[in-house]
Protein backbone atom coordinates (compact mmCIF):
# COMPACT_ATOMS: atom_id res chain seq x y z
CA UNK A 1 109.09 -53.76 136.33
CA UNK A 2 112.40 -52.71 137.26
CA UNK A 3 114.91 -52.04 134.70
CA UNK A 4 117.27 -55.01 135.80
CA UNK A 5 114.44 -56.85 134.97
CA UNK A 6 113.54 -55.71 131.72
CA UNK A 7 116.75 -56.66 130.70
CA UNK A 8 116.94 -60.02 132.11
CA UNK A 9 113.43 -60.37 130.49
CA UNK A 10 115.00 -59.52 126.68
CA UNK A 11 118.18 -61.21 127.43
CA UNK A 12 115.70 -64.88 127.68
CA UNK A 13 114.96 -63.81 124.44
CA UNK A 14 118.19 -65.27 123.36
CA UNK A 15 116.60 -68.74 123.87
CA UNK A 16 114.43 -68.12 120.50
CA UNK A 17 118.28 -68.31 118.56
CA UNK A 18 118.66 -66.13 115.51
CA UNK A 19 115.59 -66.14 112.93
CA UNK A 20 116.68 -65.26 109.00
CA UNK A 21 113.85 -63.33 107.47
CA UNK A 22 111.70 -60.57 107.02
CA UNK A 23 108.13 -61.66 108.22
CA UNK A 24 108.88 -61.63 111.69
CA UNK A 25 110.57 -57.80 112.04
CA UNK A 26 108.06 -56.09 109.93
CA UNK A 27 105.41 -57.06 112.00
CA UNK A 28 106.87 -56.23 115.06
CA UNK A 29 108.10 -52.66 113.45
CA UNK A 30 104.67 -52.07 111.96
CA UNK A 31 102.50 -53.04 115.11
CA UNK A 32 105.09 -50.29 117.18
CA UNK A 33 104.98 -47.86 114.84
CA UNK A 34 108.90 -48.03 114.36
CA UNK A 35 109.21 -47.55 110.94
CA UNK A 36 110.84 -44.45 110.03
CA UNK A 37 109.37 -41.12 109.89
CA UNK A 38 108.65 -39.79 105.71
CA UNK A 39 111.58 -37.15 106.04
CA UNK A 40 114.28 -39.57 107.86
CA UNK A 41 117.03 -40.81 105.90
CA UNK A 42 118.53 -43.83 106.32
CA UNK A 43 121.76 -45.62 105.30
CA UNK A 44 122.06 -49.29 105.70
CA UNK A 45 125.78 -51.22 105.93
CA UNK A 46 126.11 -54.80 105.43
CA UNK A 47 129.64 -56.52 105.02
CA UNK A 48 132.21 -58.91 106.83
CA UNK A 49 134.70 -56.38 108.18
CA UNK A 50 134.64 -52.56 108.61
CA UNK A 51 130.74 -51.99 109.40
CA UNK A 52 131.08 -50.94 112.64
CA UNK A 53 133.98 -48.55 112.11
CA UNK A 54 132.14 -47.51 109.18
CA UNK A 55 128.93 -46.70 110.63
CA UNK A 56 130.56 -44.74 113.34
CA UNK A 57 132.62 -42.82 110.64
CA UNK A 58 129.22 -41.79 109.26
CA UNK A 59 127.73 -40.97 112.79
CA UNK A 60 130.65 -38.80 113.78
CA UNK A 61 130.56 -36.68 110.33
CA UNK A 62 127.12 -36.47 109.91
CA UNK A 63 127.06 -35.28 113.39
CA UNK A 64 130.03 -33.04 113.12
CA UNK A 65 127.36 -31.55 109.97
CA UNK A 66 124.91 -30.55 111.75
CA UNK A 67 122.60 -33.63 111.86
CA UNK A 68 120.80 -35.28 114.23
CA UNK A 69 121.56 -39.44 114.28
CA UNK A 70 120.77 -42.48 115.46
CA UNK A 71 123.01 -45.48 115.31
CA UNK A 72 122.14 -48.90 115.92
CA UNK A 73 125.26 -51.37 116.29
CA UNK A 74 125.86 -54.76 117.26
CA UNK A 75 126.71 -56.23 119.21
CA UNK A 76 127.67 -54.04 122.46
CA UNK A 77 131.15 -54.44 124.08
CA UNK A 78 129.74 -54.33 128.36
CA UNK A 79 126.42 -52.13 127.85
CA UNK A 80 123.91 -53.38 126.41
CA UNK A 81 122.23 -49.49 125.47
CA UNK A 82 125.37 -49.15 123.41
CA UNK A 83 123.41 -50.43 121.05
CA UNK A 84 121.33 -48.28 120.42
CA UNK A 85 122.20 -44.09 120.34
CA UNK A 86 121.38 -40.72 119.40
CA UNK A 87 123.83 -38.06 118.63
CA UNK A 88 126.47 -39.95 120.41
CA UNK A 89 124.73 -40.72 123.77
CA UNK A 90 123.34 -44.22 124.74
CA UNK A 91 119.67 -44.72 125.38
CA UNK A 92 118.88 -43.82 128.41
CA UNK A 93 118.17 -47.01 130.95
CA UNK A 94 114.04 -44.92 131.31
CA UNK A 95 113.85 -44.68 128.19
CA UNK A 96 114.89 -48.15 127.63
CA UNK A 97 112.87 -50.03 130.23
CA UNK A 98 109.50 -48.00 128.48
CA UNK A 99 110.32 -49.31 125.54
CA UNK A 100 110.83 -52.90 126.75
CA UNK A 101 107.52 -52.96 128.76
CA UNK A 102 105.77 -52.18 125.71
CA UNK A 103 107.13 -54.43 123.35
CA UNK A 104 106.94 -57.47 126.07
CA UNK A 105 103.33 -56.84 125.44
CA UNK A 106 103.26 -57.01 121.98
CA UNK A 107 105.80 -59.71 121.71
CA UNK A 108 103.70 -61.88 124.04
CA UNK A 109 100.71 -61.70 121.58
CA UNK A 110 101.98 -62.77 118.47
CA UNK A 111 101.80 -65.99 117.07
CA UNK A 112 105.73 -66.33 116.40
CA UNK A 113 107.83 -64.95 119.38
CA UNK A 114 110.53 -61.85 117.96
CA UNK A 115 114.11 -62.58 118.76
CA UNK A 116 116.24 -60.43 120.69
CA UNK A 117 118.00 -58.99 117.65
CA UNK A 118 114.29 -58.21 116.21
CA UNK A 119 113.47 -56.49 119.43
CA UNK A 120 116.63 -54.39 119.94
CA UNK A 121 116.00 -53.43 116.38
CA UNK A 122 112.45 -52.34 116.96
CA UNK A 123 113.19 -50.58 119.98
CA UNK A 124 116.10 -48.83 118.09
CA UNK A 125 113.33 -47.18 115.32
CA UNK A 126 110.97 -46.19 117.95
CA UNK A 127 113.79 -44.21 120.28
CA UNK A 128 115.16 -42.60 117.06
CA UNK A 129 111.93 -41.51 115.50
CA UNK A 130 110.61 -39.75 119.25
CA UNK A 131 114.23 -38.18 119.28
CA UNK A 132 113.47 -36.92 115.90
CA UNK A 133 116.63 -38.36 114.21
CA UNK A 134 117.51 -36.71 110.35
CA UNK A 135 119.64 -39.37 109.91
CA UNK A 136 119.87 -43.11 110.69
CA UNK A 137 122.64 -45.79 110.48
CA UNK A 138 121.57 -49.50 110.14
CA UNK A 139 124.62 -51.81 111.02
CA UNK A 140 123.29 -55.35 109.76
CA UNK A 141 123.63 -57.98 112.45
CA UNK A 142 124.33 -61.52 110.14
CA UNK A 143 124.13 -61.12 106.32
CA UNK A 144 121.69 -59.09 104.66
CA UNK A 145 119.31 -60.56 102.96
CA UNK A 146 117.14 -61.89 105.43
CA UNK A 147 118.61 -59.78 108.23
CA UNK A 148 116.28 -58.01 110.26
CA UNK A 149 117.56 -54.49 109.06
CA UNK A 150 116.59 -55.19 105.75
CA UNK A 151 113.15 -54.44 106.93
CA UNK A 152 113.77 -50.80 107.56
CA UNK A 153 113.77 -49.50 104.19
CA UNK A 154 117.18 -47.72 103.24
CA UNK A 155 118.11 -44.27 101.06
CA UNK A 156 121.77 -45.66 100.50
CA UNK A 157 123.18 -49.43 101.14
CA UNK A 158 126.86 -49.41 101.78
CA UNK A 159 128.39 -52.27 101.87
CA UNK A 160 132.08 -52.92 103.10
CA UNK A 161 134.73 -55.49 102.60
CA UNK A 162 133.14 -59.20 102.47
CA UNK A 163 135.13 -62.39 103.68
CA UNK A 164 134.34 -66.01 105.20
CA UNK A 165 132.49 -65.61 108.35
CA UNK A 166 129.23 -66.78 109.61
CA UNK A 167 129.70 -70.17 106.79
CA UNK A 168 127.05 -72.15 108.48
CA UNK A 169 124.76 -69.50 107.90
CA UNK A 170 125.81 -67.55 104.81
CA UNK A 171 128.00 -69.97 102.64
CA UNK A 172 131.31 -71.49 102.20
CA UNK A 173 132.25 -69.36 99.74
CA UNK A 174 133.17 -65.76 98.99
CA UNK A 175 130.67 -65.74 96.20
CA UNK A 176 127.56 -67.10 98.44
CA UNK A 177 128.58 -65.21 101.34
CA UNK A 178 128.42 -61.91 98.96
CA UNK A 179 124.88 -62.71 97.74
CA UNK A 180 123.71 -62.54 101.22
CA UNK A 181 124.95 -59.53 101.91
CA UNK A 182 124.36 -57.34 98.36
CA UNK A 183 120.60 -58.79 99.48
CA UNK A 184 120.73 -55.47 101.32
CA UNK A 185 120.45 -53.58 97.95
CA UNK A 186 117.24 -51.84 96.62
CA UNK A 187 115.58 -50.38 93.40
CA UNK A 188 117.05 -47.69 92.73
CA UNK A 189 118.71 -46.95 95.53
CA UNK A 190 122.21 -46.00 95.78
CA UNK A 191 124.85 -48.41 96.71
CA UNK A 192 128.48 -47.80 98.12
CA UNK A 193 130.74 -50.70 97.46
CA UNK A 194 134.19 -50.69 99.37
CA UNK A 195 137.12 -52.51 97.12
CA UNK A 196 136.12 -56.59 96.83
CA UNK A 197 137.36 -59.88 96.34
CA UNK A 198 136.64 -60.46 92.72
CA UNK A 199 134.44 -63.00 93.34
CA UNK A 200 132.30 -60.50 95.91
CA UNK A 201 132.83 -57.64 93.27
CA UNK A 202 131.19 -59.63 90.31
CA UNK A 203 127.79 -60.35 92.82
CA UNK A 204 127.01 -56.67 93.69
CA UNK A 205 127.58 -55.60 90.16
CA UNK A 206 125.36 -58.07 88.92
CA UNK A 207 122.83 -57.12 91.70
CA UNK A 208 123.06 -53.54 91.80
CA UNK A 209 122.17 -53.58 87.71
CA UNK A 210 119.13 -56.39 88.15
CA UNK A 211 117.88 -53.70 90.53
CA UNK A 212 118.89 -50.70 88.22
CA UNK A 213 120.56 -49.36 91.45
CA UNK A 214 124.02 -46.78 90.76
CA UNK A 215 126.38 -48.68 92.11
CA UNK A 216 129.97 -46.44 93.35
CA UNK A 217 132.91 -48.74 94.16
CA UNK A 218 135.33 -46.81 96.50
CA UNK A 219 138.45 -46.15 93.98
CA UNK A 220 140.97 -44.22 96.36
CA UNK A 221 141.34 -43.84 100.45
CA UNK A 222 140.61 -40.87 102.47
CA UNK A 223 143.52 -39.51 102.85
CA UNK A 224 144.90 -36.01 103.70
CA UNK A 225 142.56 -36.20 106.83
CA UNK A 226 143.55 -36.84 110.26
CA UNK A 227 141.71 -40.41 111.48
CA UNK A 228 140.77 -41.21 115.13
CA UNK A 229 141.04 -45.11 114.12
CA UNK A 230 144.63 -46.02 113.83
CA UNK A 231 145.25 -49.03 110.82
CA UNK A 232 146.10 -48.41 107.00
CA UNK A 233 142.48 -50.57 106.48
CA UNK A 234 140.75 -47.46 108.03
CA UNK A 235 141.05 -44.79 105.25
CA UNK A 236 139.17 -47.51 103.11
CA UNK A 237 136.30 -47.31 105.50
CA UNK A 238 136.23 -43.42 106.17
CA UNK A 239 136.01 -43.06 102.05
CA UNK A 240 132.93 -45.51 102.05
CA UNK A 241 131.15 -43.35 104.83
CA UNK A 242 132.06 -40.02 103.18
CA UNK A 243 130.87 -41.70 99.54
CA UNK A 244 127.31 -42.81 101.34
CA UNK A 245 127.21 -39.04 102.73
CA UNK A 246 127.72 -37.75 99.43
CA UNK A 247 124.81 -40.14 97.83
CA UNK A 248 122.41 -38.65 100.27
CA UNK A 249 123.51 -35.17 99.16
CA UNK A 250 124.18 -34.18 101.99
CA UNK A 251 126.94 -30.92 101.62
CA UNK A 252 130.03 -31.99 103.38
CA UNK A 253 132.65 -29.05 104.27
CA UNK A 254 136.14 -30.15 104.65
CA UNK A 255 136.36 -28.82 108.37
CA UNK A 256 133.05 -30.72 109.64
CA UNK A 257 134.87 -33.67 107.85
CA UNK A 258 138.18 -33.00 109.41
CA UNK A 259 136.54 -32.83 112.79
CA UNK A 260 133.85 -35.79 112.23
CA UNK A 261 136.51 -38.19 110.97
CA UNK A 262 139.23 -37.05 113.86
CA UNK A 263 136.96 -37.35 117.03
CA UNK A 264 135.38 -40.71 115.83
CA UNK A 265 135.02 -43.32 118.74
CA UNK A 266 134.44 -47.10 118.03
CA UNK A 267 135.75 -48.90 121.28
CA UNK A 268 137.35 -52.39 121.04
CA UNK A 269 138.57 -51.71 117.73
CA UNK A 270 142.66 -51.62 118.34
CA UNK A 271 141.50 -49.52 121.29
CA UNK A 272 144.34 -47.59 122.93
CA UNK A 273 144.16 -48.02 126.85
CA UNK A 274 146.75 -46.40 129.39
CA UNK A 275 146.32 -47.92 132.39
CA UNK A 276 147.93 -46.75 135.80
CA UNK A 277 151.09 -48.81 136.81
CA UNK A 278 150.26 -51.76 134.13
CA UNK A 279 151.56 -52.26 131.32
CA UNK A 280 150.31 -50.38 127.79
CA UNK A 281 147.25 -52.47 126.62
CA UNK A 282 145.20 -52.76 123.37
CA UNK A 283 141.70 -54.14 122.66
CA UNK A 284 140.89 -55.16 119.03
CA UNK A 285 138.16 -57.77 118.01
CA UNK A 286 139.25 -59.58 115.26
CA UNK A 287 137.78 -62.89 115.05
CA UNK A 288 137.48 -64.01 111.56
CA UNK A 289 141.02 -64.14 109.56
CA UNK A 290 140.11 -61.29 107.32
CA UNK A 291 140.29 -58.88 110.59
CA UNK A 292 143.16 -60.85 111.95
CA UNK A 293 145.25 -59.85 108.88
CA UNK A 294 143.82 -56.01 109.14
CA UNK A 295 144.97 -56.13 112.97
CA UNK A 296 148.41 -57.85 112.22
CA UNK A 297 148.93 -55.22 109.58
CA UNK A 298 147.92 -52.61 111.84
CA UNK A 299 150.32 -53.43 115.08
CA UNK A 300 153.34 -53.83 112.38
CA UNK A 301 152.26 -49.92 111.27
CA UNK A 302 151.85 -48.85 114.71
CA UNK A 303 154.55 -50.90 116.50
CA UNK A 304 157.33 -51.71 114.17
CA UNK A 305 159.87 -54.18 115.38
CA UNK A 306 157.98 -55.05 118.89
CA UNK A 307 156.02 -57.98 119.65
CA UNK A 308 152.82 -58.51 121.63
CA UNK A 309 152.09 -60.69 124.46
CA UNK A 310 148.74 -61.50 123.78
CA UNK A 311 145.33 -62.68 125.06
CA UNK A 312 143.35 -64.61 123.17
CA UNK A 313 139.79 -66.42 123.18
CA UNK A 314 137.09 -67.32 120.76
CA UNK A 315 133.28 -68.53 120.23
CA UNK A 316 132.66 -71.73 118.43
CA UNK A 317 132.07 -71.25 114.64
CA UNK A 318 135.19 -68.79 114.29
CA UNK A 319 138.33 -70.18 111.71
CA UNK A 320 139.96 -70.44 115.05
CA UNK A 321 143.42 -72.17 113.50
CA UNK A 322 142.98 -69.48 111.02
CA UNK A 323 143.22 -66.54 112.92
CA UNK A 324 146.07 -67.62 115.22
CA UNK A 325 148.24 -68.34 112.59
CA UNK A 326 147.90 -64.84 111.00
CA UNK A 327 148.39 -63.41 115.08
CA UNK A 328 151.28 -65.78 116.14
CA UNK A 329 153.45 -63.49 114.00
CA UNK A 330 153.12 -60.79 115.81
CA UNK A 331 153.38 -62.36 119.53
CA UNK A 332 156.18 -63.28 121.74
CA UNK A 333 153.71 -65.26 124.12
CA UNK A 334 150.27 -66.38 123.70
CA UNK A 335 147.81 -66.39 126.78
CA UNK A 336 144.49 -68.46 126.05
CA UNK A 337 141.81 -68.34 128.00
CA UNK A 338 137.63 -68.95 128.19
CA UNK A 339 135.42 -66.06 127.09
CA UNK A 340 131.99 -65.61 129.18
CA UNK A 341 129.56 -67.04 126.82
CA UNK A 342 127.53 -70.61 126.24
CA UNK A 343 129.86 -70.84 122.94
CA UNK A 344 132.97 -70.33 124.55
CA UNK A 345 135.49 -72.61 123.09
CA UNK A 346 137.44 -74.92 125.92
CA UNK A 347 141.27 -73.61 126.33
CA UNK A 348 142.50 -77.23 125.61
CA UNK A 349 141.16 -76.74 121.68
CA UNK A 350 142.30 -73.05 121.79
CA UNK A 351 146.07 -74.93 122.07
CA UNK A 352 145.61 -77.08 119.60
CA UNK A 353 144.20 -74.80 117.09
CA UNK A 354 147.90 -72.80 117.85
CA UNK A 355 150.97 -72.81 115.36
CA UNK A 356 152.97 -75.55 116.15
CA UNK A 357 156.07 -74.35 118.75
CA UNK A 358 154.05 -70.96 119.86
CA UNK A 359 154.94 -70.42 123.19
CA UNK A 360 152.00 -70.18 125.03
CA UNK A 361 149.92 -70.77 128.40
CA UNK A 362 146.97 -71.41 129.62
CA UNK A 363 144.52 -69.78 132.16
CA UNK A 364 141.16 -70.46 133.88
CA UNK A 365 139.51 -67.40 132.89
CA UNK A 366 140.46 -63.49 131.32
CA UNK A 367 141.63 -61.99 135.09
CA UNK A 368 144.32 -65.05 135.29
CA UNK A 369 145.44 -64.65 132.18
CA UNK A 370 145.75 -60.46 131.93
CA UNK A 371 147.72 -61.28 135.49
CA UNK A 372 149.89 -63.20 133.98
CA UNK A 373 150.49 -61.15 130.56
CA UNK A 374 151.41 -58.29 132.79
CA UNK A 375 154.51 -59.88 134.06
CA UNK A 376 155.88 -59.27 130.42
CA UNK A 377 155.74 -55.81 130.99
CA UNK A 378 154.90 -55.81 126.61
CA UNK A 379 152.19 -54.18 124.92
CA UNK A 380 149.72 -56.70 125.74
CA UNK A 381 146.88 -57.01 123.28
CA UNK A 382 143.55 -58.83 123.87
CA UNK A 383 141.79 -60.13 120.92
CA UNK A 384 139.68 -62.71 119.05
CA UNK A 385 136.05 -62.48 120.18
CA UNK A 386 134.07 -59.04 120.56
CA UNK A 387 132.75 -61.09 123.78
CA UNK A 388 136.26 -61.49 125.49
CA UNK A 389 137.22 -57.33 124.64
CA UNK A 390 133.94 -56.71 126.23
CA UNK A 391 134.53 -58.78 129.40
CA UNK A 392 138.29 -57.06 129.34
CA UNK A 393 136.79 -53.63 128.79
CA UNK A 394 134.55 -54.43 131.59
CA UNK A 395 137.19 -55.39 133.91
CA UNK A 396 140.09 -52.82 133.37
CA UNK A 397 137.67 -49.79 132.91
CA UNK A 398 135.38 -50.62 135.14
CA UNK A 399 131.58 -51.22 134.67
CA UNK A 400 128.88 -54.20 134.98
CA UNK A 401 129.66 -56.30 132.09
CA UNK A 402 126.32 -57.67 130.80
CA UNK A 403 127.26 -60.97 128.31
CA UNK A 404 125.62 -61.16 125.20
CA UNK A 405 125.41 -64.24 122.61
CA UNK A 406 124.05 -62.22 119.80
């Protein structure tokens, strides 16, 4: 099997949707042997916002300590092997297309077929423990609770700021959406809480004492340090990694924290891009109106007194009307167009989900409507769905984008 083909092979996988619950992960971890190794620590993050920036904060300093990681994200921005890396390199596509021919096999026997997420997951435990990983970081794909990363067992749960996303499957409110996610928390085991909506707040108290866990809320930013990722939101998140470094005990010197927390690298998140002869561009992928409100707060701190011409797109299931109306203040023109993905949401509700009077237009897919943002000759900035930065990505940067629905 070639390696094009292992991938279209997991990719199918999709068809199986997503799968709450534990059953199905442990198997497939225990009948791999994918469980961590006895001396590997690992830090789990669950939340609405912030994991991903947070997990790479804690990547980049541990690594800048001397440790060996792995990191497993979701989901990836144009490759899918971003998913899955070690010391800041991407799995290899050998190393990869192994793993994938094994688990096939062992998928194919069971009674109840894994999902993609599960396999990714599994595949992710196995790479780190043959790299010999000290450390690894557990972003949580949906939730906690029953998310397949709550199967790995965890040596610190972080979890970062928690909003209303993902309602048809966690809750329609702040409170149910929070139980999900503190379901990430363990006997005993310490928990890092970034500042919370009240109602969030009161749920992982209550749940880190039923489970007679220590539970530190972050109190203060990390400040007096010199941050690759630009927004006021992102001292918040640097303190939360440093905090579930420090619950580890692992020694942190202020230079390897200096240098961890200045060269980390999450693309699509307010990504910088200077393109040759086009206009300056940014990527961000806010989709929920939690992150819209980080981004919009953001641009004003970065780019005071200048508004965007922006390009815009969304999945189904997103606050759609929610977000715009937080962006809308920030744009002099809105372009709308389709992201690549089954749950793209048609252009015509995209309008309609608009401010009333935002000027705005309307395109046939991303390369029509970049075209016509360029003629601006603004700060363009693409955003709304992780799927649409990692089509744009794709396209200005180069590189074969491979679309993802999970």
């Amino acid at each position: 099997m070639s390696y094009d083909a292992a991938i279209e092979w997991l990719f199918s996988t999709q068809m199986f949707g997503i799968k709450l619950g534990l059953d199905g992960p442990r198997e497939l971890l225990r009948r791999y042997l994918a469980y961590p190794p006895r001396d590997t620590k690992v830090i789990h993050v669950a939340g609405t916002n912030g994991k991903g920036s947070t997990c790479a904060f804690i990547d980049s300093v541990a690594r800048a300590s001397g440790l060996r990681t792995g990191l497993f994200t979701s989901p990836h921005l144009i490759d899918y092997r971003e998913r899955v890396q070690v010391s800041g390199e991407m799995i290899s596509q050998e190393d990869t297309l192994r793993h994938l021919m094994q688990l096939r096999q062992i998928c194919e026997a069971l009674e109840h077929h894994p999902t993609f997420f599960e396999i990714t997951l599994a595949l992710a435990m196995k790479h780190f423990a043959e790299m010999n990983c000290e450390l690894i970081i557990l972003e949580t794909g949906m939730g906690g609770r029953l998310d397949a990363t709550t199967a790995v067992p965890a040596d610190v749960c972080v979890i970062t700021p928690i909003g209303l996303d993902h309602t048809q499957w966690l809750g329609d409110t702040i409170e149910k959406i929070a139980t999900e996610k503190a379901g990430i928390i363990l006997e005993k085991i310490p928990v890092i809480s970034a500042p919370q909506h009240p109602d969030a707040a009161v749920v992982i108290a209550m749940t880190a004492n039923e489970k007679r866990a220590p539970l530190t809320v972050v109190s203060n930013p990390a400040l007096g340090y010199a941050l690759s990722l630009p927004g006021p939101h992102q001292p918040w998140n640097a303190a939360a990694a440093l905090a579930a470094l420090n619950a580890l005990g692992i020694a942190l010197r202020y230079d390897s924290v200096q240098h961890g927390l200045a060269n980390t690298r999450w693309p699509g998140r307010f990504e910088s891009l200077s393109l040759a002869h086009q206009s300056p561009v940014i990527l961000d992928g806010a989709h929920n109106p939690h992150a819209a409100e980080a981004l919009v707060e953001t641009w004003k701190h970065t780019h005071p007194n200048e508004k965007a011409t922006l390009v815009f797109s969304a999945v189904s299931s997103k606050d759609i009307a929610g977000v715009l109306e937080l962006l809308a203040s920030i744009a002099d023109h809105i372009h709308l167009c389709p992201v690549k993905s089954p749950r793209a949401v048609p252009v015509a509700e995209l309008a309609a989900a608009l401010p009333l009077g935002s000027p705005h237009s309307c395109h046939e897919d991303f390369p029509a409507a970049f075209h016509a943002a360029t003629a601006s000759h603004a700060t363009i900035l693409i955003c709304g769905s992780l799927y649409l930065v990692g089509q744009a990505r794709a396209f200005l940067l180069g590189g074969s984008y491979q679309p993802s629905i999970q």
